[in-house]
C-alpha atoms as a PDB file:
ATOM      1  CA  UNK A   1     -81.584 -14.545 -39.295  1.00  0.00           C
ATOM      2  CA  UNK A   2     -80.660 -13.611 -35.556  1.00  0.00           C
ATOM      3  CA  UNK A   3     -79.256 -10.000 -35.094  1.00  0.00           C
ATOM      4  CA  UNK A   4     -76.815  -9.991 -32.128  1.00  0.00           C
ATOM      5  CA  UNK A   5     -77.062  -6.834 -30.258  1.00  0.00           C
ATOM      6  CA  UNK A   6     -74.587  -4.758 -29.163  1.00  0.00           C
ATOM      7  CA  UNK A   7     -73.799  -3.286 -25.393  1.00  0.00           C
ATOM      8  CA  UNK A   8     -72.620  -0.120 -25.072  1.00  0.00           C
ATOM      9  CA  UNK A   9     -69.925  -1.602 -22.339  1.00  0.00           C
ATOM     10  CA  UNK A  10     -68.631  -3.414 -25.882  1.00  0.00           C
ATOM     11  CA  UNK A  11     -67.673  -0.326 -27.931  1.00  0.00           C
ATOM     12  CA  UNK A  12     -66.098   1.331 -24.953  1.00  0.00           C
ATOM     13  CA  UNK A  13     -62.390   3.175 -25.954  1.00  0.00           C
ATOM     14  CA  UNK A  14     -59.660   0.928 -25.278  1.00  0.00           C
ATOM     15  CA  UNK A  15     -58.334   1.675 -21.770  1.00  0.00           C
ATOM     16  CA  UNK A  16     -54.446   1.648 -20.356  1.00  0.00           C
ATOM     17  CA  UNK A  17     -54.739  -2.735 -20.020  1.00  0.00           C
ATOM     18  CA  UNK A  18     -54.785  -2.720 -23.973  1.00  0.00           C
ATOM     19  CA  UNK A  19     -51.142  -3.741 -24.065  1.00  0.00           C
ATOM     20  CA  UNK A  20     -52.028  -6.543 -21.614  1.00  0.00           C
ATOM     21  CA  UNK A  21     -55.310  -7.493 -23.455  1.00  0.00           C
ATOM     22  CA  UNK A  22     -52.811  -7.371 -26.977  1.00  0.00           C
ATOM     23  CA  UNK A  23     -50.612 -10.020 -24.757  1.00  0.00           C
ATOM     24  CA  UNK A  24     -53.204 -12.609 -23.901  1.00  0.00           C
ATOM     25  CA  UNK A  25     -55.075 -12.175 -27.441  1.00  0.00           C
ATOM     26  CA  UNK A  26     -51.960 -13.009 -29.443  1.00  0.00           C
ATOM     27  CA  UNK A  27     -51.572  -9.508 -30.732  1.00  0.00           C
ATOM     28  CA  UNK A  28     -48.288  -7.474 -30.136  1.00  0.00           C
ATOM     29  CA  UNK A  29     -45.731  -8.771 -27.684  1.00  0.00           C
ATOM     30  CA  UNK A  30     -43.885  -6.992 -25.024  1.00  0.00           C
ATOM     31  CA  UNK A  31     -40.198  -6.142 -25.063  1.00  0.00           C
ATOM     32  CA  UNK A  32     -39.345  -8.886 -22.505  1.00  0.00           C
ATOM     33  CA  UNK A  33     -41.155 -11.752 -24.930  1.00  0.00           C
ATOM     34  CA  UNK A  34     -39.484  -9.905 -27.828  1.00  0.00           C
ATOM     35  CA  UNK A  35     -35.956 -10.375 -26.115  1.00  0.00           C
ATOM     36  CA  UNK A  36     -36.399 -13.970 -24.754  1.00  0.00           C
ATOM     37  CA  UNK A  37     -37.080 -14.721 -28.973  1.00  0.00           C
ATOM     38  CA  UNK A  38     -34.343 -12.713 -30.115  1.00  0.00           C
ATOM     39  CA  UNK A  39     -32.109 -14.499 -27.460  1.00  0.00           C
ATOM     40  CA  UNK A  40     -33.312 -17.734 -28.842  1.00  0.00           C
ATOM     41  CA  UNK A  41     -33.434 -17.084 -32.657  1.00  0.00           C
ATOM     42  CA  UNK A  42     -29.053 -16.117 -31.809  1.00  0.00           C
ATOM     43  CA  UNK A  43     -28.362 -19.469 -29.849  1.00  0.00           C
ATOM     44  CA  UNK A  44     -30.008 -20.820 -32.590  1.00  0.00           C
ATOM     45  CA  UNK A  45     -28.223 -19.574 -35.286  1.00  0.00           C
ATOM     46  CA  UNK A  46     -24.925 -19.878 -33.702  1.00  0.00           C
ATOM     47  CA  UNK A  47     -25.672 -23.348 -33.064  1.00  0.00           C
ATOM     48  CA  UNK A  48     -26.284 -23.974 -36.818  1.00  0.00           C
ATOM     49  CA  UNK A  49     -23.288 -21.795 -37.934  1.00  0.00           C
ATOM     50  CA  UNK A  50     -21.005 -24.059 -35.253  1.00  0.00           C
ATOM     51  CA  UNK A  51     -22.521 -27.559 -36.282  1.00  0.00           C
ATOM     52  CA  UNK A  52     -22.591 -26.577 -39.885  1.00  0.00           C
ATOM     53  CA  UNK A  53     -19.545 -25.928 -40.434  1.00  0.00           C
ATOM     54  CA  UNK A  54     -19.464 -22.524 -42.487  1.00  0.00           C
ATOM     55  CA  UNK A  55     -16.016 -22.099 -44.496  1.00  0.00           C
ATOM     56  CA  UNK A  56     -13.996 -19.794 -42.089  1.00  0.00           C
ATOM     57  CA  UNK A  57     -12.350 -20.238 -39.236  1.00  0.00           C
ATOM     58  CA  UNK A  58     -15.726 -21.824 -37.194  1.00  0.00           C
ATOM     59  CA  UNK A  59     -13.981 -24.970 -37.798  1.00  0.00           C
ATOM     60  CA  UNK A  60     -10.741 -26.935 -38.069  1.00  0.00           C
ATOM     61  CA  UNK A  61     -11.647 -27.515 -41.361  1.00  0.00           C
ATOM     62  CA  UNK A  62     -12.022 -23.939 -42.235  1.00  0.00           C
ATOM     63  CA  UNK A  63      -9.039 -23.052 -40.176  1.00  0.00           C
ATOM     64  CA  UNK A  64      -6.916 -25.094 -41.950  1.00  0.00           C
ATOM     65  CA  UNK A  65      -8.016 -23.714 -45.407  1.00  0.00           C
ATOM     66  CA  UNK A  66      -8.246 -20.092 -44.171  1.00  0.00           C
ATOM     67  CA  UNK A  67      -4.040 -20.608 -43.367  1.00  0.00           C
ATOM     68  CA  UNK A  68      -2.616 -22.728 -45.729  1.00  0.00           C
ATOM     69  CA  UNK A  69      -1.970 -23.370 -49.282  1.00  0.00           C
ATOM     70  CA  UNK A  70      -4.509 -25.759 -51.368  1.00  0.00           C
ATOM     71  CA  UNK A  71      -3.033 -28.185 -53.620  1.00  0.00           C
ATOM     72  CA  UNK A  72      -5.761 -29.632 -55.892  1.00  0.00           C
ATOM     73  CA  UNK A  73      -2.680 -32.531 -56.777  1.00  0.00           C
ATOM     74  CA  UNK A  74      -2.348 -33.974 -53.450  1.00  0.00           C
ATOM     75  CA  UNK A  75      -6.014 -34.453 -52.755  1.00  0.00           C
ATOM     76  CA  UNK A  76      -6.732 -37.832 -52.133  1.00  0.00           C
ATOM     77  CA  UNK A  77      -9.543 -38.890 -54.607  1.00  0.00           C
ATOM     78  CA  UNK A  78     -12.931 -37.516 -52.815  1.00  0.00           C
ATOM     79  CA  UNK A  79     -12.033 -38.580 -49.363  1.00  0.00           C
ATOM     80  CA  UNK A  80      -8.962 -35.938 -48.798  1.00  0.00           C
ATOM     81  CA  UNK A  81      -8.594 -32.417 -49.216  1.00  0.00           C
ATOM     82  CA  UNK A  82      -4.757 -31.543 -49.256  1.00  0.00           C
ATOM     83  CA  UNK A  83      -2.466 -28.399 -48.373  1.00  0.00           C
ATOM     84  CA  UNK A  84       0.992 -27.697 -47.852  1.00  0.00           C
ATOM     85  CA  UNK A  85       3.608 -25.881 -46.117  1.00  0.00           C
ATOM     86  CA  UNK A  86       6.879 -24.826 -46.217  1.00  0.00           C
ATOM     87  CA  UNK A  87       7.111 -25.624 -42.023  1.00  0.00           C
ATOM     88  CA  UNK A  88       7.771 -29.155 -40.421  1.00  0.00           C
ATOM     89  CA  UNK A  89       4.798 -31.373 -39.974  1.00  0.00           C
ATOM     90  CA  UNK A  90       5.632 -30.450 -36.403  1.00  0.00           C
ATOM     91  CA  UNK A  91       5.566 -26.682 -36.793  1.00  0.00           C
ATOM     92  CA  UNK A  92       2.280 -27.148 -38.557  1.00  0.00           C
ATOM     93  CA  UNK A  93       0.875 -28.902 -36.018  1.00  0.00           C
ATOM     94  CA  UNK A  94       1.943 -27.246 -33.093  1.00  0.00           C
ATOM     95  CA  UNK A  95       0.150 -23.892 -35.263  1.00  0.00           C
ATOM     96  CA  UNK A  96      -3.024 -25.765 -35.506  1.00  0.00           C
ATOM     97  CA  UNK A  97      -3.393 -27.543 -32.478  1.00  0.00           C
ATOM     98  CA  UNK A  98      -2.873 -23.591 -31.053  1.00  0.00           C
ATOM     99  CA  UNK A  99      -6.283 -22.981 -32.053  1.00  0.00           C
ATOM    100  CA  UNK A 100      -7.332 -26.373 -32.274  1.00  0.00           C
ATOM    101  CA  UNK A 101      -7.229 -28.604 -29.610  1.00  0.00           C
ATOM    102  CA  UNK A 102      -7.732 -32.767 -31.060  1.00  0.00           C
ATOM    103  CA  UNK A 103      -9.400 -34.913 -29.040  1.00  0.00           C
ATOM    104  CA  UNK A 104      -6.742 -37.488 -30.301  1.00  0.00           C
ATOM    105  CA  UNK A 105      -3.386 -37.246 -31.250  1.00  0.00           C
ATOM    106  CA  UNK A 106      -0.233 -39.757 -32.604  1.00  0.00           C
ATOM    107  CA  UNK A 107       3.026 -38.442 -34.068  1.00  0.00           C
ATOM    108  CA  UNK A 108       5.747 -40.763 -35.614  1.00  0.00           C
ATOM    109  CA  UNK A 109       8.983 -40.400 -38.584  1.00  0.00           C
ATOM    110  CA  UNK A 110       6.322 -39.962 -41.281  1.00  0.00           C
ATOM    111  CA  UNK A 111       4.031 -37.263 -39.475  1.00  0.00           C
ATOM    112  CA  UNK A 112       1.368 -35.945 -37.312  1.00  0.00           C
ATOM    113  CA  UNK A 113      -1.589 -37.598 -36.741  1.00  0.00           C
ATOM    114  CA  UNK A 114      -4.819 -35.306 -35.334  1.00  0.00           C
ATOM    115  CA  UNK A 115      -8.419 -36.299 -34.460  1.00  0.00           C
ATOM    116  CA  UNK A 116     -11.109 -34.197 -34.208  1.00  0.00           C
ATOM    117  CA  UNK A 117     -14.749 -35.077 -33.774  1.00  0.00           C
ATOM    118  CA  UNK A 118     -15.549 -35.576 -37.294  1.00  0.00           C
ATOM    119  CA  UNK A 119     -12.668 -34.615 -39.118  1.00  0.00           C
ATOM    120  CA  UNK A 120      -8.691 -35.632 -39.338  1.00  0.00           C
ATOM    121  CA  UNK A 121      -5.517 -33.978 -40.159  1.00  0.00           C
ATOM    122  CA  UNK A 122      -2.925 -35.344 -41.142  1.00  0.00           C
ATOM    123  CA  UNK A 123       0.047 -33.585 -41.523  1.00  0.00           C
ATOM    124  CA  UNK A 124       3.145 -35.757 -43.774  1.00  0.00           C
ATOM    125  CA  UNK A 125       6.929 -34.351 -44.121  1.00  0.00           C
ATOM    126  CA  UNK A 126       8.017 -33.659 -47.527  1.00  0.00           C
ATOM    127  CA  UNK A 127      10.922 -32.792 -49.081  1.00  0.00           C
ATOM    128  CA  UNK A 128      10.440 -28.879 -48.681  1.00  0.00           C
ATOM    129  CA  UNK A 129       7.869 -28.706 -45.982  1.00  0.00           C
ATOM    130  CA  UNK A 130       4.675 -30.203 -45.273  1.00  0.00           C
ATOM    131  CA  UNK A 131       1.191 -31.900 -46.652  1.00  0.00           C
ATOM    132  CA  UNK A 132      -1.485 -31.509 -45.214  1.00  0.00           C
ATOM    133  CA  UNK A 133      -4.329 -33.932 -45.458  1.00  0.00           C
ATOM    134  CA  UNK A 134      -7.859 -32.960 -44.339  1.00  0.00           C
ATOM    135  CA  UNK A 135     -10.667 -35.892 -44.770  1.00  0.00           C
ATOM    136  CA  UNK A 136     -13.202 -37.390 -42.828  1.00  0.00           C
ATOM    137  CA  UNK A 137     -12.322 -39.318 -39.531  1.00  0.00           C
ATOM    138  CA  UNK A 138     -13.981 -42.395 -41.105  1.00  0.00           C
ATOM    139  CA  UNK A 139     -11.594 -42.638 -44.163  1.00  0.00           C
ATOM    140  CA  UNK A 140      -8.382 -41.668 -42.513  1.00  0.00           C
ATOM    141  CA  UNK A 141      -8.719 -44.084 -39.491  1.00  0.00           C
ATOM    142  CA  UNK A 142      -8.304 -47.577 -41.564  1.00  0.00           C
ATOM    143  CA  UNK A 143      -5.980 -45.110 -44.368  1.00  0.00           C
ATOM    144  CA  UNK A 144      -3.397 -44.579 -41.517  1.00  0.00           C
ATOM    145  CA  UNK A 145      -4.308 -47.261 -39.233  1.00  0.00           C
ATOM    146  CA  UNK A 146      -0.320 -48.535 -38.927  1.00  0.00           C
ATOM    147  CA  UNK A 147       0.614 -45.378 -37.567  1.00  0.00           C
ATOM    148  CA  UNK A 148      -2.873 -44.224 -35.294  1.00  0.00           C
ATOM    149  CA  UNK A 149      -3.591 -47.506 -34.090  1.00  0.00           C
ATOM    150  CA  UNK A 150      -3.743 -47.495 -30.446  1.00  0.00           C
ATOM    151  CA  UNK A 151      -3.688 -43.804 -30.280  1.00  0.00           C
ATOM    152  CA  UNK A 152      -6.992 -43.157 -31.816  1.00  0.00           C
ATOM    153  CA  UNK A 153     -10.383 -44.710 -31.514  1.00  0.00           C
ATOM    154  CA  UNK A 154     -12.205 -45.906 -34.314  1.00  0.00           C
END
């Protein structure tokens, strides 16, 4: 067995570059590294919370069931999630697109028409007020397609 032997310049006391030596050896970082992560880990986690879609008012999903009444006997099988209102379809709309701003948008008799990026709403007069219809774009599009056709993309 070889015994390494030991300088005395190797058990020195650690000197006033420790913090830099800690740096290079992977030991404890420095506040600017510690804010540069911290910066990241936030973008980060507001960039999950935004694409996510957390229930609240992140999206106009959440918006719309954050501000309006659910009614489980509208819903449209699995596809749409329904509301209503006791305001005009145009009322509605006008309070969502507020906040909200489609990228596409159709109105006729029936109702309002509104396209977001992955989502629709779809906002249909009723006797006292308004339904509103929440579902993915890919469902309502060929669903409505008589009254968003050349107004929307598909």
């Amino acid at each position: 067995m070889v015994r390494k032997r030991w300088r005395t310049e190797d058990r020195r006391e650690p000197t006033a570059d420790a913090p830099a030596a800690a740096r290079r050896t992977g030991g404890p970082f420095g506040v600017p590294q510690a804010a540069g992560y911290a910066a990241f880990l936030t973008a980060l986690a507001v960039f999950f919370v935004w694409t996510t879609g957390v229930p609240g008012q992140l999206s106009v999903r959440g918006h719309v069931d954050a501000a309006y009444s659910r009614s489980h006997a509208d819903d449209i099988g699995r596809d749409a999630v329904a509301y209503t209102s006791p305001l005009t379809p145009t009322r509605v709309a006008g309070a969502i697109t507020d906040r909200w701003q489609p990228g596409r948008g159709a109105a006729d008799a029936d109702g309002v028409y509104l396209r977001y990026a992955d989502d629709s709403v779809v906002i249909l007069r009723r006797q006292h007020g308004s339904i509103i219809l929440v579902e993915k774009t890919t469902t309502a599009y060929p669903r409505y397609l008589d009254h968003v056709a050349g107004h929307w993309d598909r």
